[in-house]
Structures are given as C-alpha cells and as structure tokens.
Protein backbone atom coordinates (compact mmCIF):
# COMPACT_ATOMS: atom_id res chain seq x y z
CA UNK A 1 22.63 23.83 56.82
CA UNK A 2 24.83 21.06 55.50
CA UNK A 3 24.00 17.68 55.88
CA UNK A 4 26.27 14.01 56.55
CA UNK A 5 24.61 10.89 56.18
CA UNK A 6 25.09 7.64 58.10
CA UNK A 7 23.70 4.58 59.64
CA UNK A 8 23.22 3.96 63.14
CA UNK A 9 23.26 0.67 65.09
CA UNK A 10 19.80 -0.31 63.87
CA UNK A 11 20.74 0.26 59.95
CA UNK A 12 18.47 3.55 59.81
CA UNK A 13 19.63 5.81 57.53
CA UNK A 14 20.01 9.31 59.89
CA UNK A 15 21.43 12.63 58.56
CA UNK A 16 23.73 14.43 60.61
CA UNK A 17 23.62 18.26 60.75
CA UNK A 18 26.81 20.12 60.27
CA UNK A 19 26.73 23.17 63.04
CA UNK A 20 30.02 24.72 61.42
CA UNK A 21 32.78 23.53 59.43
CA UNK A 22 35.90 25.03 57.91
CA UNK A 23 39.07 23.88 56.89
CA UNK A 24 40.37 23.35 60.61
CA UNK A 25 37.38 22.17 62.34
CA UNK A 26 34.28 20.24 61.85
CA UNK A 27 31.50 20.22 64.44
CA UNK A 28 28.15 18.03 64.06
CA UNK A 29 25.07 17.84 65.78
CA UNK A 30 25.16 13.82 66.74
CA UNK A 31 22.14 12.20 66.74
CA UNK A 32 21.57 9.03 69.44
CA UNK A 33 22.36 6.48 69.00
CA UNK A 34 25.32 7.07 66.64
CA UNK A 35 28.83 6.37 68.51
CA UNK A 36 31.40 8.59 67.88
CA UNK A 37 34.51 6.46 68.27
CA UNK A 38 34.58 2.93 66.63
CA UNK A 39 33.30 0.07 69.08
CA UNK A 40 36.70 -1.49 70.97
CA UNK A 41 35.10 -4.90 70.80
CA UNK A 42 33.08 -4.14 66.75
CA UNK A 43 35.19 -2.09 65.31
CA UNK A 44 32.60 -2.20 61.96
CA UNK A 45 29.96 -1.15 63.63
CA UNK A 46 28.47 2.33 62.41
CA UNK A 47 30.76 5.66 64.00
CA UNK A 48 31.61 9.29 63.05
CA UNK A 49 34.87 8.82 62.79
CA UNK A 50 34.47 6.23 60.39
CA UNK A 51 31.89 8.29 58.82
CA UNK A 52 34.43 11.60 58.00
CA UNK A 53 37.17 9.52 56.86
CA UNK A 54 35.02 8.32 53.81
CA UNK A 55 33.83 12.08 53.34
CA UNK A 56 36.51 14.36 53.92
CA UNK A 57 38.76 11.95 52.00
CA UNK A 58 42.55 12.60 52.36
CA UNK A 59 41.90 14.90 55.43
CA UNK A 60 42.12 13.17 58.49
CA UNK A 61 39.63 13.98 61.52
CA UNK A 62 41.02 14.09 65.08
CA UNK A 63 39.01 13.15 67.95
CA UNK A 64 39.19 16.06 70.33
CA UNK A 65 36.12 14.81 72.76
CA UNK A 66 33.20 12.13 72.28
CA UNK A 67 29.30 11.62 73.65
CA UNK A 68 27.99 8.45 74.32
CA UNK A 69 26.40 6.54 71.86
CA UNK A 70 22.92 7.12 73.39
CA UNK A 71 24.00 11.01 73.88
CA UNK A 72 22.95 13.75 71.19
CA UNK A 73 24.55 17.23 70.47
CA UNK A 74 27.93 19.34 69.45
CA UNK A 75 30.39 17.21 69.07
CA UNK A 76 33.72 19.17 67.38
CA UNK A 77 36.38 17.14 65.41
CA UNK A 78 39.54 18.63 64.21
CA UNK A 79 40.93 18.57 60.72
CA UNK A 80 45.05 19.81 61.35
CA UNK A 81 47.39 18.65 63.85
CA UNK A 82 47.31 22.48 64.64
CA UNK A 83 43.77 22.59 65.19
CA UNK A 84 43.73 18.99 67.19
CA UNK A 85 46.32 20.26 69.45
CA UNK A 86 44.82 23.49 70.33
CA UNK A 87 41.37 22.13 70.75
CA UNK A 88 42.54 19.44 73.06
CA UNK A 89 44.56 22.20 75.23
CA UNK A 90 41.48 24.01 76.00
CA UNK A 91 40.03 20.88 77.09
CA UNK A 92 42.44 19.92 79.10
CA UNK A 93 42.39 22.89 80.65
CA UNK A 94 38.71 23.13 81.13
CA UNK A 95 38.51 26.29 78.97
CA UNK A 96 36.00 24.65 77.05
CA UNK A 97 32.68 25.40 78.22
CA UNK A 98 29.58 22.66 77.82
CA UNK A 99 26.09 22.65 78.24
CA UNK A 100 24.22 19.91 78.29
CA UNK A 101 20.42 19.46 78.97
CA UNK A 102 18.74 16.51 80.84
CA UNK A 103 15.41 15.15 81.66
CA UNK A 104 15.74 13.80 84.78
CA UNK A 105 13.54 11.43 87.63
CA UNK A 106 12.32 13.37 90.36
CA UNK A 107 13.24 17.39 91.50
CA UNK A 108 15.94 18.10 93.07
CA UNK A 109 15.36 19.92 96.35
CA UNK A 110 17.91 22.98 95.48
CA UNK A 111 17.69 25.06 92.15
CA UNK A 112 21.07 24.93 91.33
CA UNK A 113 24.04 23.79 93.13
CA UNK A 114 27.43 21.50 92.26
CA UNK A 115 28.21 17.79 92.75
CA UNK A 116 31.74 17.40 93.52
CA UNK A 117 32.65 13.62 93.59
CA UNK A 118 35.43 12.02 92.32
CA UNK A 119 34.78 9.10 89.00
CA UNK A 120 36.51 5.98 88.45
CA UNK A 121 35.56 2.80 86.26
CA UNK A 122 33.27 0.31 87.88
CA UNK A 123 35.30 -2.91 88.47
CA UNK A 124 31.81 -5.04 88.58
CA UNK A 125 30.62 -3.12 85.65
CA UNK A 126 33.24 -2.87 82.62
CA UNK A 127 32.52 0.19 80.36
CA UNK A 128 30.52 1.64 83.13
CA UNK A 129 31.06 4.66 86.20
CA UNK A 130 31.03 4.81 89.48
CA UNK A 131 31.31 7.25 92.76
CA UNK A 132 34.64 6.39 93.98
CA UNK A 133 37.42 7.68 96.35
CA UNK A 134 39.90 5.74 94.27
CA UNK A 135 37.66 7.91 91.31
CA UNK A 136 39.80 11.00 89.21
CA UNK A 137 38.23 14.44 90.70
CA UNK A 138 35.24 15.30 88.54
CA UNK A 139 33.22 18.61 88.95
CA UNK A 140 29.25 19.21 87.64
CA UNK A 141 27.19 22.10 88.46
CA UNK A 142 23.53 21.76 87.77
CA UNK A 143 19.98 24.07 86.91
CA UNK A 144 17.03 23.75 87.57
CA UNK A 145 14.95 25.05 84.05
CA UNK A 146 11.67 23.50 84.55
CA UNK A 147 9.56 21.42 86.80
CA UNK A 148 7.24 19.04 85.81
CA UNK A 149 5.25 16.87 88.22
CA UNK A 150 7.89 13.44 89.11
CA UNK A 151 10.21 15.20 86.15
CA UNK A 152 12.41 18.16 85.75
CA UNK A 153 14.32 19.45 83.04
CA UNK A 154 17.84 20.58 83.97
CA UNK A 155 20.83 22.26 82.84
CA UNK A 156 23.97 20.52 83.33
CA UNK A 157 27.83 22.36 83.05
CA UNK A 158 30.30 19.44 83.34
CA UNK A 159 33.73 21.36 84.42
CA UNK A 160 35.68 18.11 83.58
CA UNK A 161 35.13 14.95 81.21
CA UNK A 162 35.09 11.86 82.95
CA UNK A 163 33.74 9.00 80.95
CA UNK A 164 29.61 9.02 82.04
CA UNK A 165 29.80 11.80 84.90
CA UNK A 166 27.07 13.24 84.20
CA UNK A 167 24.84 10.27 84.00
CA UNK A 168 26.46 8.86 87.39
CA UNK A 169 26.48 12.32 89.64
CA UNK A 170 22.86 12.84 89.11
CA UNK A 171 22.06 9.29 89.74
CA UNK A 172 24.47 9.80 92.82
CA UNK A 173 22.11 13.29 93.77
CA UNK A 174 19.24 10.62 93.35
CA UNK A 175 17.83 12.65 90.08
CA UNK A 176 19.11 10.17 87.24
CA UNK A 177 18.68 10.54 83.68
CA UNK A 178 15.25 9.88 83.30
CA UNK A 179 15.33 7.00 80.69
CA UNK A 180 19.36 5.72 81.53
CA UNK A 181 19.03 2.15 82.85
CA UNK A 182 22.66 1.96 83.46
CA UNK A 183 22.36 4.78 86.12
CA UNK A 184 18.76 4.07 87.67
CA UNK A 185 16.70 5.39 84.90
CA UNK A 186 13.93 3.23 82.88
CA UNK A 187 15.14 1.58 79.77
CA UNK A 188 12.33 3.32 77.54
CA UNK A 189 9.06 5.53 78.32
CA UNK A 190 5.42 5.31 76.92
CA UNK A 191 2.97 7.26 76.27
CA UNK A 192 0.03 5.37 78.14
CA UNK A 193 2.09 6.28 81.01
CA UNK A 194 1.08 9.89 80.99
CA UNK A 195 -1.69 9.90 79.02
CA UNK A 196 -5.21 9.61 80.78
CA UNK A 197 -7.82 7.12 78.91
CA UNK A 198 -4.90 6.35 76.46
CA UNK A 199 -6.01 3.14 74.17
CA UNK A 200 -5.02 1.34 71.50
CA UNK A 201 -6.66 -0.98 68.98
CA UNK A 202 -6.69 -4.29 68.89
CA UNK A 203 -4.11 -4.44 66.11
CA UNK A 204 -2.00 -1.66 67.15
CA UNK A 205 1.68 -1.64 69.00
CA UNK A 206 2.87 1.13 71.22
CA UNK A 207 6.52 1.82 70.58
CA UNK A 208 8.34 4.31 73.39
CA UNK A 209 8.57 7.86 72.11
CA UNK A 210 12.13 7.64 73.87
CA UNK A 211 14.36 4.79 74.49
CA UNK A 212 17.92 6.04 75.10
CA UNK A 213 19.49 8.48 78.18
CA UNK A 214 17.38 12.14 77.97
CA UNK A 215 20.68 13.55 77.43
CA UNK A 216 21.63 16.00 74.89
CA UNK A 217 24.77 18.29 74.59
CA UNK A 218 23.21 21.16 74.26
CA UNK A 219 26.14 24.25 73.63
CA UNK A 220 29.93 24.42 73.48
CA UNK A 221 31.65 27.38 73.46
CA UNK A 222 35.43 27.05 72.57
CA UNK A 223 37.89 29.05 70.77
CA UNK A 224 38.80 28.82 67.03
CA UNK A 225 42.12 27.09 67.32
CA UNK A 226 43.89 28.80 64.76
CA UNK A 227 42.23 32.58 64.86
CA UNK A 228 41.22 32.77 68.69
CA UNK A 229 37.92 33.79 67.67
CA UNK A 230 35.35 32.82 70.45
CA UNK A 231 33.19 29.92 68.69
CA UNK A 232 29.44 29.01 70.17
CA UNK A 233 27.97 25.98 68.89
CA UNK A 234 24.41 25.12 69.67
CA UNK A 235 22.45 21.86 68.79
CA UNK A 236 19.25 21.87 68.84
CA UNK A 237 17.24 18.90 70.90
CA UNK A 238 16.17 15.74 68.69
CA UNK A 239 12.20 14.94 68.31
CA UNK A 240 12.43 12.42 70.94
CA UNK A 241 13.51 15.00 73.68
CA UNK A 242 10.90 17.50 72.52
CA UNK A 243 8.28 14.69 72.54
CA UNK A 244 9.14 14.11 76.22
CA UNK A 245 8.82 17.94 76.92
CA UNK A 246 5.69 18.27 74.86
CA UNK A 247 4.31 15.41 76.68
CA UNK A 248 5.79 16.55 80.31
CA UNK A 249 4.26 20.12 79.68
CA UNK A 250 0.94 18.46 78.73
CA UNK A 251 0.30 15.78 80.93
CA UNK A 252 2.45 16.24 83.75
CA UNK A 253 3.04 20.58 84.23
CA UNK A 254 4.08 22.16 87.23
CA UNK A 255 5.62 25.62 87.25
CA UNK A 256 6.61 27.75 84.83
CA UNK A 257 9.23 27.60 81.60
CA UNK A 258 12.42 29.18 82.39
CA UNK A 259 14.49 30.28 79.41
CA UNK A 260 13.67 27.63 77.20
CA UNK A 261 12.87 26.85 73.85
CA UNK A 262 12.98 23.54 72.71
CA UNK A 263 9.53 23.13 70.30
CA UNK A 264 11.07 24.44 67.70
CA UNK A 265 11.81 22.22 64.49
C-alpha cells in the first residue's frame, strides 16, 4: 500500500497510508495527531491539505469531511469539482455511512441504543461542543463490542457531522472517550495504572501508551462519485489503540470479544 509522508505537531516524521486513490478521489488513513484542515489561528502548522497540495501538484484536493486532529482513520478528499460535488451530496444527505470505534470510561447499561440530542458551539468554550436546545439536530447510534472491567470498546455510527458529536454525546450518556479531556476523559493513560507490581528503575521515565481521544474512524462506505460503484474504506486502528486493547484484554477482561479484530499489524 502506498505511502504519504508528513510531520505532525510535534515534528515527527509519520507516514500516512493511502486506503485508495484514483484520479477522482484520494482517501488516507490519518494518523493522530495530524489535522486535516490548516489551523484558523497557525495556518503553518503541519495539515493534509497542505500535505496533497505539495504532492499531487497541479491537482487540487477538496475537502469533502475532516477528523479532529487527535482523531485517526478514513478520511476521503476529492480531486475534480465533479467528484467534490458528488461526495459532498451524499454527505449532506447522510448517504454516507461511518464507523467509528471508541474506547470509552465506564459501560453503558444498554448494548446498543441512539443518542438523539441536538449540538451547538460552546459559548464558554470556543472551538469546543456542547448539548444544546439552541444545538443543530445531531443523531449517533452506539454498540456495545466488548467489555472490559471500568472500560468498553464501542462502535459508534454518527448519522450526521456536527463538529465533536461524538466525543460530546457519549460524554452526555456519561461514557466519554476514555482519554478526551475536553469531554471528561483523562488527558493521557499509563501503564502502572493497570499493571499489578509495575516498577520502574531509578533512571527510567514512564511515557503514556496513549495521550489523545481513543477515537478512530474506523469504515466509510460511500459511493464512487463518478461510476456509482459502492466504495468501503477501512482503516485499520493505530498501535496506541491496540496497546489500550491489548492492555484492557490483559489486565482488565470481562466478557467476551465480539466481532473484532484489532491485533493485527
């Protein structure tokens, strides 16, 4: 699989995995914590957009959706007017259909179900959500995959794209992103947390093996713009979400795995 190259907000060099590409579309597997629009306030800072318009050149790429920075997964970019235009119909009319995946605090009390609330900026918090009836109507429905003791791993189906829904309806169910600060998560997890006995010399520094939202966009499933052919793009979870699971599933297991598979590199 093809390859981009770019640096993220801390100068690492990351390589971005290119899920398809033709001479219409382009989708990516984003890697956190990457943005995928340039920064309103820094517009240098490091972006996908920016990123494609040094490699495809003279070809322009159209924003059809985005994921936040701290977000991995499909993310699809358009390369016509053509293609831009019939990407962002199915959007808008919630033809598109997206999976993401989410570690999340707690379990929530019913396997599946739908949260139904409406999402509008938060006037204390700029560049953040909130619950509001002054919100635009925004509809998730939720699974449960796996349980894990004080953790669960879920699968989320956003019907429509308000800026951070998902993060703010499960922290409005009271199961937030497990490691999403902004939406009553924890800034960054450890592994002396879960580890019984853990220990560390003298000279030795734990770093979190996960610091951003346990968020990924998981599958999207559109139609080719131009041919009509049906289109399913999956991205396969980063090493920090399978460290979480790998850790969840050793120190913390409850259940059983339901139609998952997310050790795989």
């Amino acid at each position: 699989m093809a390859k981009l190259e770019i640096r993220d907000l801390s100068g690492k060099k990351r390589r971005i995995e290119v899920l398809y590409e033709d001479e219409h579309i382009l989708a990516l597997n984003k890697p956190a914590p990457v943005l995928t629009l340039p920064d309103r306030w820094d517009p240098k800072r490091p972006n996908l957009v920016a990123l494609l318009r040094k490699k495809l050149g003279d070809v322009k790429p159209y924003v059809v959706h985005r994921l936040d920075a701290g977000t991995s997964g499909v993310v699809i970019f358009a390369k016509t007017p053509e293609a831009h235009k019939g990407l962002t119909r199915q959007f808008d009319q919630r033809k598109a259909r997206k999976v993401y995946w989410a570690i999340v605090s707690g379990t929530p009390a019913k396997e599946s179900g739908k949260i139904d609330k409406p999402v509008a900026e938060d006037p204390r918090r700029p560049g953040h959500a909130v619950i509001s009836k002054r919100g635009k109507p925004a509809l998730t429905f939720y699974r449960v995959l796996e349980k894990f003791v004080d953790y669960t791993l879920v699968e989320l189906q956003p019907v429509t794209g308000r800026s951070h829904q998902l993060r703010v309806h499960m922290q409005w169910l009271g199961y937030p992103i497990a490691t999403d600060p902004d939406y009553g998560g924890r800034r960054a997890l450890y592994l002396s947390e879960f580890k019984p006995g853990f220990r560390l010399d003298e000279d030795e520094k734990e770093y979190p093996f996960i610091s951003r939202p346990s968020l990924h966009a998981h599958v999207l499933e559109v139609a080719h713009p131009i041919t009509g052919e049906p289109l399913r793009l999956e991205a396969e979870v980063p090493k920090d979400f399978r460290t979480f699971l790998r850790i969840l599933r050793t120190y913390r297991p409850f259940g059983e795995v339901i139609e998952v598979d997310a050790d795989a590199d």
